[in-house]
N, C-alpha and C. Protein backbone atom coordinates (compact mmCIF):
# COMPACT_ATOMS: atom_id res chain seq x y z
N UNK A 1 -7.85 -30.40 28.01
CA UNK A 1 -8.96 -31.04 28.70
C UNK A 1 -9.42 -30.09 29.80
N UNK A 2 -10.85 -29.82 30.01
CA UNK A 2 -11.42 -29.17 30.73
C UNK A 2 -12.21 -29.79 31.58
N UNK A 3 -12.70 -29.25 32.65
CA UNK A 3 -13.89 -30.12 33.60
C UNK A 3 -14.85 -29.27 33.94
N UNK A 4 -16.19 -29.46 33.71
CA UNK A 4 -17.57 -28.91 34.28
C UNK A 4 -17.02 -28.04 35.65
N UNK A 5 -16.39 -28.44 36.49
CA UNK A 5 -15.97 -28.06 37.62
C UNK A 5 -15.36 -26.89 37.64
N UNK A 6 -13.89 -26.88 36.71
CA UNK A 6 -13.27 -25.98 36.68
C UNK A 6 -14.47 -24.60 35.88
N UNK A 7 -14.85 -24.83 34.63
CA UNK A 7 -15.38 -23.73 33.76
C UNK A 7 -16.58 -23.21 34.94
N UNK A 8 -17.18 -23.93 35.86
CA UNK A 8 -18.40 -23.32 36.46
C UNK A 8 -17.53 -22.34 37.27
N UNK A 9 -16.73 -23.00 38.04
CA UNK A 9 -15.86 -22.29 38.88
C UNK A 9 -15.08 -20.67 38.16
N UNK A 10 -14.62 -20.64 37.25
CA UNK A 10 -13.81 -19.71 36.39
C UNK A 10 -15.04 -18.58 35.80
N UNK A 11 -16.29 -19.31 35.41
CA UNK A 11 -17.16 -17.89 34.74
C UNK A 11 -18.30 -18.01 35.33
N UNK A 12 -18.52 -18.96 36.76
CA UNK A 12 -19.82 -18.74 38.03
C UNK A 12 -20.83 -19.19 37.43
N UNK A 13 -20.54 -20.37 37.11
CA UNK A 13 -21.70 -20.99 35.98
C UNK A 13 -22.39 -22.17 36.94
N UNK A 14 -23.83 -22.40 36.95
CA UNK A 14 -24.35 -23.17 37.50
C UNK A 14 -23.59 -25.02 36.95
N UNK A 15 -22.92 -25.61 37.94
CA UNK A 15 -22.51 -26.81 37.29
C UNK A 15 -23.55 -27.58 36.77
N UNK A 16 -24.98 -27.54 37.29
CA UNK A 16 -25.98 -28.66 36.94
C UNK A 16 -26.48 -28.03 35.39
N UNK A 17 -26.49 -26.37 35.51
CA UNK A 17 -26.56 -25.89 33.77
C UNK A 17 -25.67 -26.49 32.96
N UNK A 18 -24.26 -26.27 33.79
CA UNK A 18 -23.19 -26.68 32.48
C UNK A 18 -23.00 -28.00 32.30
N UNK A 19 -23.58 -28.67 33.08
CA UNK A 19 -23.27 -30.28 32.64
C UNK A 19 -24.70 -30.43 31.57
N UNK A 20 -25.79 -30.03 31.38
CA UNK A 20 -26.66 -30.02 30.18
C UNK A 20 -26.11 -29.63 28.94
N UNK A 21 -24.82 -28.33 29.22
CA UNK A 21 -24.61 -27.89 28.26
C UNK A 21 -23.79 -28.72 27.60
N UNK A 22 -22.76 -29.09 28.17
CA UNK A 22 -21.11 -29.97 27.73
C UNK A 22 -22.29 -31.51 27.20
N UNK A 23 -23.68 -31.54 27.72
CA UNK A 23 -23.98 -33.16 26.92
C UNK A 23 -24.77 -32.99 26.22
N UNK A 24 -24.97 -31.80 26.01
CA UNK A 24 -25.70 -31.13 24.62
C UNK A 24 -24.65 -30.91 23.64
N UNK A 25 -23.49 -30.93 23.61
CA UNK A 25 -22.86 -30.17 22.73
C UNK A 25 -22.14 -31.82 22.39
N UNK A 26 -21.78 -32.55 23.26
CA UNK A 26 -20.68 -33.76 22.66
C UNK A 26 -21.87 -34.79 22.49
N UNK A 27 -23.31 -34.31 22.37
CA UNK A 27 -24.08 -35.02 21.42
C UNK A 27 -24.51 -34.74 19.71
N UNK A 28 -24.22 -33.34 19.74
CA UNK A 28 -23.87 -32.93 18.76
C UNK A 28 -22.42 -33.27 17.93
N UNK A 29 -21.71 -33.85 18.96
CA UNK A 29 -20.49 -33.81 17.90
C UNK A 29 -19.45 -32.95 18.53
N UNK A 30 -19.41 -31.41 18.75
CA UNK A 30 -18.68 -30.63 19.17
C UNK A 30 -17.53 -30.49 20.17
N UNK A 31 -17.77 -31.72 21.19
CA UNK A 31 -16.72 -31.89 21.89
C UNK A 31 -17.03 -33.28 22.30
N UNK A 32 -15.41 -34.12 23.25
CA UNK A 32 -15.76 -35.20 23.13
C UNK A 32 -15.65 -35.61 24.57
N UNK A 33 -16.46 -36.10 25.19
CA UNK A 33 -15.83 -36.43 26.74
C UNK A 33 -15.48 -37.30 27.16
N UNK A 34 -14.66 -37.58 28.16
CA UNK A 34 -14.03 -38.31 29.21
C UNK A 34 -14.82 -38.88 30.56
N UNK A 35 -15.39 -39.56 31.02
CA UNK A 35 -15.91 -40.09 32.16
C UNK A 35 -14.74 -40.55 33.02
N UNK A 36 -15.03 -39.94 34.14
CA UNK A 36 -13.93 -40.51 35.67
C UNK A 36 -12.67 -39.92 36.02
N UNK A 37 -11.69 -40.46 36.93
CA UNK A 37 -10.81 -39.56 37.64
C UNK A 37 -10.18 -39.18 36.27
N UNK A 38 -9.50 -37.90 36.32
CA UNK A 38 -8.61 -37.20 35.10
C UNK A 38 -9.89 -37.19 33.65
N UNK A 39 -10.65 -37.20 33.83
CA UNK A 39 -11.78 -37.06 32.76
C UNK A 39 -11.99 -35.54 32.88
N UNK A 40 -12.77 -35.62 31.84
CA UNK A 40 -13.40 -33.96 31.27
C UNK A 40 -14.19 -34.06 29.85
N UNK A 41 -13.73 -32.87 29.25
CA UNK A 41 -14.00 -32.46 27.85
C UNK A 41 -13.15 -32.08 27.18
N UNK A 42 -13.07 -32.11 26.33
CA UNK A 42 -12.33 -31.29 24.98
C UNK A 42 -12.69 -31.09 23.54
N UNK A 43 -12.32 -30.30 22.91
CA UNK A 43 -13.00 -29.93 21.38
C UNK A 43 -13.02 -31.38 20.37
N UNK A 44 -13.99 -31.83 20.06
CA UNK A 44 -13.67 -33.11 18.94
C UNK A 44 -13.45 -32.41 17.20
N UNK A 45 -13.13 -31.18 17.20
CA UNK A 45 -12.78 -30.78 16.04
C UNK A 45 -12.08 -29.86 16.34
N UNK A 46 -11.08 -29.54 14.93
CA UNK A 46 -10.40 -28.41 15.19
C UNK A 46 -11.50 -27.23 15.10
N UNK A 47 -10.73 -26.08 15.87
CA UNK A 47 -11.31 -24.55 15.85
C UNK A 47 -12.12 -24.08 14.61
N UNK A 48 -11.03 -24.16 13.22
CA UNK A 48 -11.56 -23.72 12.23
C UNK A 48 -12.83 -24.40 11.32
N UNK A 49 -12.99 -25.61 12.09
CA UNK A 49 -14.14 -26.49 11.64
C UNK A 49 -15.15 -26.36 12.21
N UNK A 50 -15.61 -25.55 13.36
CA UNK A 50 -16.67 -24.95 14.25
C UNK A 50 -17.41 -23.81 13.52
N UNK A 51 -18.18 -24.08 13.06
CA UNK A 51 -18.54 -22.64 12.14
C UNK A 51 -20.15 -22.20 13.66
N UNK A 52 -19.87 -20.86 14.01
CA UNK A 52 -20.45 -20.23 14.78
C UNK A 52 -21.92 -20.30 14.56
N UNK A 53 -22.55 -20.22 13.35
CA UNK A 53 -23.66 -20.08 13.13
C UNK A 53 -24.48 -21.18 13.06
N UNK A 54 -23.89 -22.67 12.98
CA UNK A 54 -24.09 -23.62 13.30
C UNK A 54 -24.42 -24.03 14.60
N UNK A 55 -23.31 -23.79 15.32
CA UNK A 55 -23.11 -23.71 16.81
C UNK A 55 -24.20 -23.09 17.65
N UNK A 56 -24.67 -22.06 17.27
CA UNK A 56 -26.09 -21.10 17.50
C UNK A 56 -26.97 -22.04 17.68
N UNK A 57 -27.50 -22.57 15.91
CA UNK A 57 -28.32 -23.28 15.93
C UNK A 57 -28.70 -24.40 16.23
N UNK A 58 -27.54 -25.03 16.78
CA UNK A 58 -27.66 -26.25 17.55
C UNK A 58 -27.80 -25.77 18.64
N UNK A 59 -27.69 -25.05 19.55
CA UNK A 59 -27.68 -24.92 21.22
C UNK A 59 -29.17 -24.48 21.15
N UNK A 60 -29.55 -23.66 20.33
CA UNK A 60 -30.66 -22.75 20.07
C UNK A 60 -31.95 -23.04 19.48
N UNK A 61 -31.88 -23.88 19.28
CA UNK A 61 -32.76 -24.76 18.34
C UNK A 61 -34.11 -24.67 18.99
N UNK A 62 -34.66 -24.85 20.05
CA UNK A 62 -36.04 -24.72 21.10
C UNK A 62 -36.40 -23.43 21.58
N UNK A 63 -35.13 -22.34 20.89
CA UNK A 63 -35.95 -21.20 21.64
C UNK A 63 -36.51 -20.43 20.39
N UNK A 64 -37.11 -19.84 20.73
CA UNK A 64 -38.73 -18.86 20.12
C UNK A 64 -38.57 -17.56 20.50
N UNK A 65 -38.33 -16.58 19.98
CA UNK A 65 -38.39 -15.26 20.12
C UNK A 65 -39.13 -14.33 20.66
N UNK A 66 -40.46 -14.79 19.71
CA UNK A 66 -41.72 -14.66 19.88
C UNK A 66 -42.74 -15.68 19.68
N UNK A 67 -43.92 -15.99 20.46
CA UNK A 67 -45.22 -17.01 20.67
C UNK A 67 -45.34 -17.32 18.97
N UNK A 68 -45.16 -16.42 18.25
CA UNK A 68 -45.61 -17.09 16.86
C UNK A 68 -44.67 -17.78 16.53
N UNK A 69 -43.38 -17.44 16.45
CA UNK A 69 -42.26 -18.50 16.01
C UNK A 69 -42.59 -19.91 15.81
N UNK A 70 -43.03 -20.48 17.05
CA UNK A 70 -42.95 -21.83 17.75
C UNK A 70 -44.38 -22.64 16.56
N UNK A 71 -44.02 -24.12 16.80
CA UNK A 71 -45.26 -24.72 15.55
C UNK A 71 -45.87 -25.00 16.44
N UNK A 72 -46.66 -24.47 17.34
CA UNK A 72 -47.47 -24.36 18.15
C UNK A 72 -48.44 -23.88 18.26
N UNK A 73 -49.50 -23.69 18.59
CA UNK A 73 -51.11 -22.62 18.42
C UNK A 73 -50.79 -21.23 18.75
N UNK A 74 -51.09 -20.35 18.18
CA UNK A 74 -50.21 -18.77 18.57
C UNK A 74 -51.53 -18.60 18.71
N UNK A 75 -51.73 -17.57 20.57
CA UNK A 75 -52.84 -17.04 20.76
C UNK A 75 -53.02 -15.33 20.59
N UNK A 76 -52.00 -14.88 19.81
CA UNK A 76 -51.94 -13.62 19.50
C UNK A 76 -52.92 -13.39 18.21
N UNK A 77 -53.93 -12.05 18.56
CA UNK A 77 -54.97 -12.01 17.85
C UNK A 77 -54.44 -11.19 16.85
N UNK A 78 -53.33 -10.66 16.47
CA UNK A 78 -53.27 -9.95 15.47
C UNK A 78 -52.23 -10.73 14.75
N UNK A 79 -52.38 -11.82 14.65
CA UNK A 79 -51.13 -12.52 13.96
C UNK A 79 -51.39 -12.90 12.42
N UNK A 80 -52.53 -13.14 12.15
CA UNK A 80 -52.94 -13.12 10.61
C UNK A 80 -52.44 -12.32 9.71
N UNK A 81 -52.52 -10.70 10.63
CA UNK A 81 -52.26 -9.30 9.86
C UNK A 81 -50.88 -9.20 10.28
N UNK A 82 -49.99 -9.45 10.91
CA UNK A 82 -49.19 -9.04 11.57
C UNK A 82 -47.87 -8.83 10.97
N UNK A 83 -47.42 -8.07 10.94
CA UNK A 83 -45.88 -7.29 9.85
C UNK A 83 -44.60 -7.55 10.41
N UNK A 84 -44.95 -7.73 11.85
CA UNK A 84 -43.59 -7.54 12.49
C UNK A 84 -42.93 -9.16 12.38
N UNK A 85 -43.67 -10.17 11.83
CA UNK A 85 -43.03 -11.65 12.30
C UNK A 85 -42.17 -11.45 11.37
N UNK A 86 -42.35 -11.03 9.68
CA UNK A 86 -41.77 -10.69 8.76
C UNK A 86 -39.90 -10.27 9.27
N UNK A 87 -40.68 -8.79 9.79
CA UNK A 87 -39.44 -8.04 10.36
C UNK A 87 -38.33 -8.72 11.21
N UNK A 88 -38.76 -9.36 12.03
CA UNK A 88 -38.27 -10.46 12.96
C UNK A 88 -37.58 -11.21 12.51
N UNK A 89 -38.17 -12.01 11.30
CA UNK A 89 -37.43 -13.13 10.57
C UNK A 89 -36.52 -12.89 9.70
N UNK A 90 -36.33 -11.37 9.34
CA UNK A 90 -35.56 -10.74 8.60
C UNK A 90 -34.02 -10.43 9.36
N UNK A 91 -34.67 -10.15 10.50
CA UNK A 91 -33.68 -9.74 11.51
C UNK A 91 -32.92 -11.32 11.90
N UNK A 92 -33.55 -12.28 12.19
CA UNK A 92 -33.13 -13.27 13.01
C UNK A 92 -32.10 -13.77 11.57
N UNK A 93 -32.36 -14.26 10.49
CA UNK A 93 -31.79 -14.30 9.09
C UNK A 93 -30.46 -13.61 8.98
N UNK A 94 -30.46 -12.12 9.13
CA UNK A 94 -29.45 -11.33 9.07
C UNK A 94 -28.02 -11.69 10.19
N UNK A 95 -28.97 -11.43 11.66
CA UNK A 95 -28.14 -12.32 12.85
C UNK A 95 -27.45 -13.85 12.76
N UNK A 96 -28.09 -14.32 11.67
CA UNK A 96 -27.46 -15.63 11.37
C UNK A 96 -25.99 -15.68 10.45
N UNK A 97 -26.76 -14.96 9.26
CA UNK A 97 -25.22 -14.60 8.42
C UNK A 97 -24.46 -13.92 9.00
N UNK A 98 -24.38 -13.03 9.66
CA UNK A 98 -23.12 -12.70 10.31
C UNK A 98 -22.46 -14.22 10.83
N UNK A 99 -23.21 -14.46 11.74
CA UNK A 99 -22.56 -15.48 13.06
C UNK A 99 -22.31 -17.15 11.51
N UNK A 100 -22.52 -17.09 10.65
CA UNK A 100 -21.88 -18.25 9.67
C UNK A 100 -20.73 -17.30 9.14
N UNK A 101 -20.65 -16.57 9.20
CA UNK A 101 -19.34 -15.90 8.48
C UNK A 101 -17.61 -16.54 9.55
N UNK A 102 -18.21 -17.08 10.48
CA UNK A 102 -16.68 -16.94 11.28
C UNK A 102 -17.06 -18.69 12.24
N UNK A 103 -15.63 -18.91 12.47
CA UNK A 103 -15.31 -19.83 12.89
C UNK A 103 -15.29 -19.82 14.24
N UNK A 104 -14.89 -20.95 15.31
CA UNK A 104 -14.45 -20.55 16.66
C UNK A 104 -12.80 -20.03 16.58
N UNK A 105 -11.81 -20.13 15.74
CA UNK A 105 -10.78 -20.10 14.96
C UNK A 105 -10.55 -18.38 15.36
N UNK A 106 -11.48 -17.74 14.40
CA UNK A 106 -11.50 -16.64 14.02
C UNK A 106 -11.61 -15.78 15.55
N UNK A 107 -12.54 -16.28 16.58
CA UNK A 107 -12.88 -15.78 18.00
C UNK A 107 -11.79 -16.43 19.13
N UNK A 108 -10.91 -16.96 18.55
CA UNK A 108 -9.65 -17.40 19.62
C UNK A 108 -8.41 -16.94 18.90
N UNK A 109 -8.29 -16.12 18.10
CA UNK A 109 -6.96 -16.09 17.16
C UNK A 109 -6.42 -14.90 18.47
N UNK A 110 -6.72 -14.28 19.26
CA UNK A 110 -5.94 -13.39 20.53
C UNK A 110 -5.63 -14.78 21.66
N UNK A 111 -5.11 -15.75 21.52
CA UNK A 111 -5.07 -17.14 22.57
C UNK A 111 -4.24 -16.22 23.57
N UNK A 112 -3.47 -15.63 23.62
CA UNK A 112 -2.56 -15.53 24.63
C UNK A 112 -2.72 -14.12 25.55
N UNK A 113 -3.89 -13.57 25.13
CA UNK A 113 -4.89 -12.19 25.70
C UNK A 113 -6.11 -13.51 26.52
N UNK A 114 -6.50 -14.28 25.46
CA UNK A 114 -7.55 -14.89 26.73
C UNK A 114 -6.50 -15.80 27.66
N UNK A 115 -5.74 -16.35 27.20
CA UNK A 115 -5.12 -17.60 28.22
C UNK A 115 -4.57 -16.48 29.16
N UNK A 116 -4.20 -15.61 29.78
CA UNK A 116 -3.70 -14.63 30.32
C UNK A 116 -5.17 -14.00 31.90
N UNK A 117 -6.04 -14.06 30.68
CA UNK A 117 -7.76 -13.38 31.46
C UNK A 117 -7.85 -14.70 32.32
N UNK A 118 -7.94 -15.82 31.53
CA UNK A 118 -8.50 -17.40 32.40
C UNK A 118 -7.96 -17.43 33.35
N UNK A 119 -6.58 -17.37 33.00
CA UNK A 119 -5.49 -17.18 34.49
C UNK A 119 -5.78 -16.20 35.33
N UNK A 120 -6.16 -15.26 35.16
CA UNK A 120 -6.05 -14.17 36.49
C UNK A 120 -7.91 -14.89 36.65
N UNK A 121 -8.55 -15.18 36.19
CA UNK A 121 -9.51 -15.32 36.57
C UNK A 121 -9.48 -16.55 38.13
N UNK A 122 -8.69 -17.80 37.24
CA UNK A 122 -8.65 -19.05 38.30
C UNK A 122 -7.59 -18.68 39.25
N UNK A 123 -6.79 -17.53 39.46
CA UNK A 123 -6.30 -16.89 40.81
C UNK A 123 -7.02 -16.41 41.48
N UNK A 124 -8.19 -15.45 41.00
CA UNK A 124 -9.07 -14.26 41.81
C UNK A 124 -10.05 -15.50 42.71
């Protein structure tokens, strides 16, 4: 179990960001929280059931790369002709399969190299 408090504190994270984030994510499913004294968060699935590229696209879902992305009116005048959205979408596609290839599993399998960092971190 973790708390908004502690993680802002440990990686200097705005708490009013990270409390959007932790109720963005255990609305998704991804973790489950606790309200009140001894409350927090924690993972509502195991590690290896977190597939990364998922995870992306749920946090990520509203952002736009570029003005054309968005289903919105694009005021870019060369967008009819334009080659690079192609390129872009090729790229953003590619960036995806990687990040579905691996789990959160796969990015914590060193636990005792990070549990080691967290610690010297919540001393410093």
């Amino acid at each position: 179990m973790a708390t908004i408090g502690e993680l802002a504190d440990v990686y200097h994270i705005s708490r009013n960001h990270l409390m959007k984030v932790v109720h963005h994510l255990g609305q998704a499913g991804y973790i489950e929280t606790l309200r009140g004294k001894g409350g927090g968060f924690l993972l509502a699935r195991a590690p290896e059931e977190i597939n990364i590229g998922a995870l992306v696209r749920c946090t990520e879902q509203h952002s736009c790369l570029v003005e054309c992305f968005s289903n919105q009116e694009c005021d870019c005048r060369i967008n009819p002709a334009c080659r690079m959205k192609g390129v872009l979408n090729q790229a953003i596609d590619a960036f995806y399969a990687v990040l579905d290839q691996y789990s959160l599993a796969d990015l914590i399998c060193n636990e005792r190299q990070l549990t080691r960092l967290l610690t010297d971190l919540r001393s410093a």
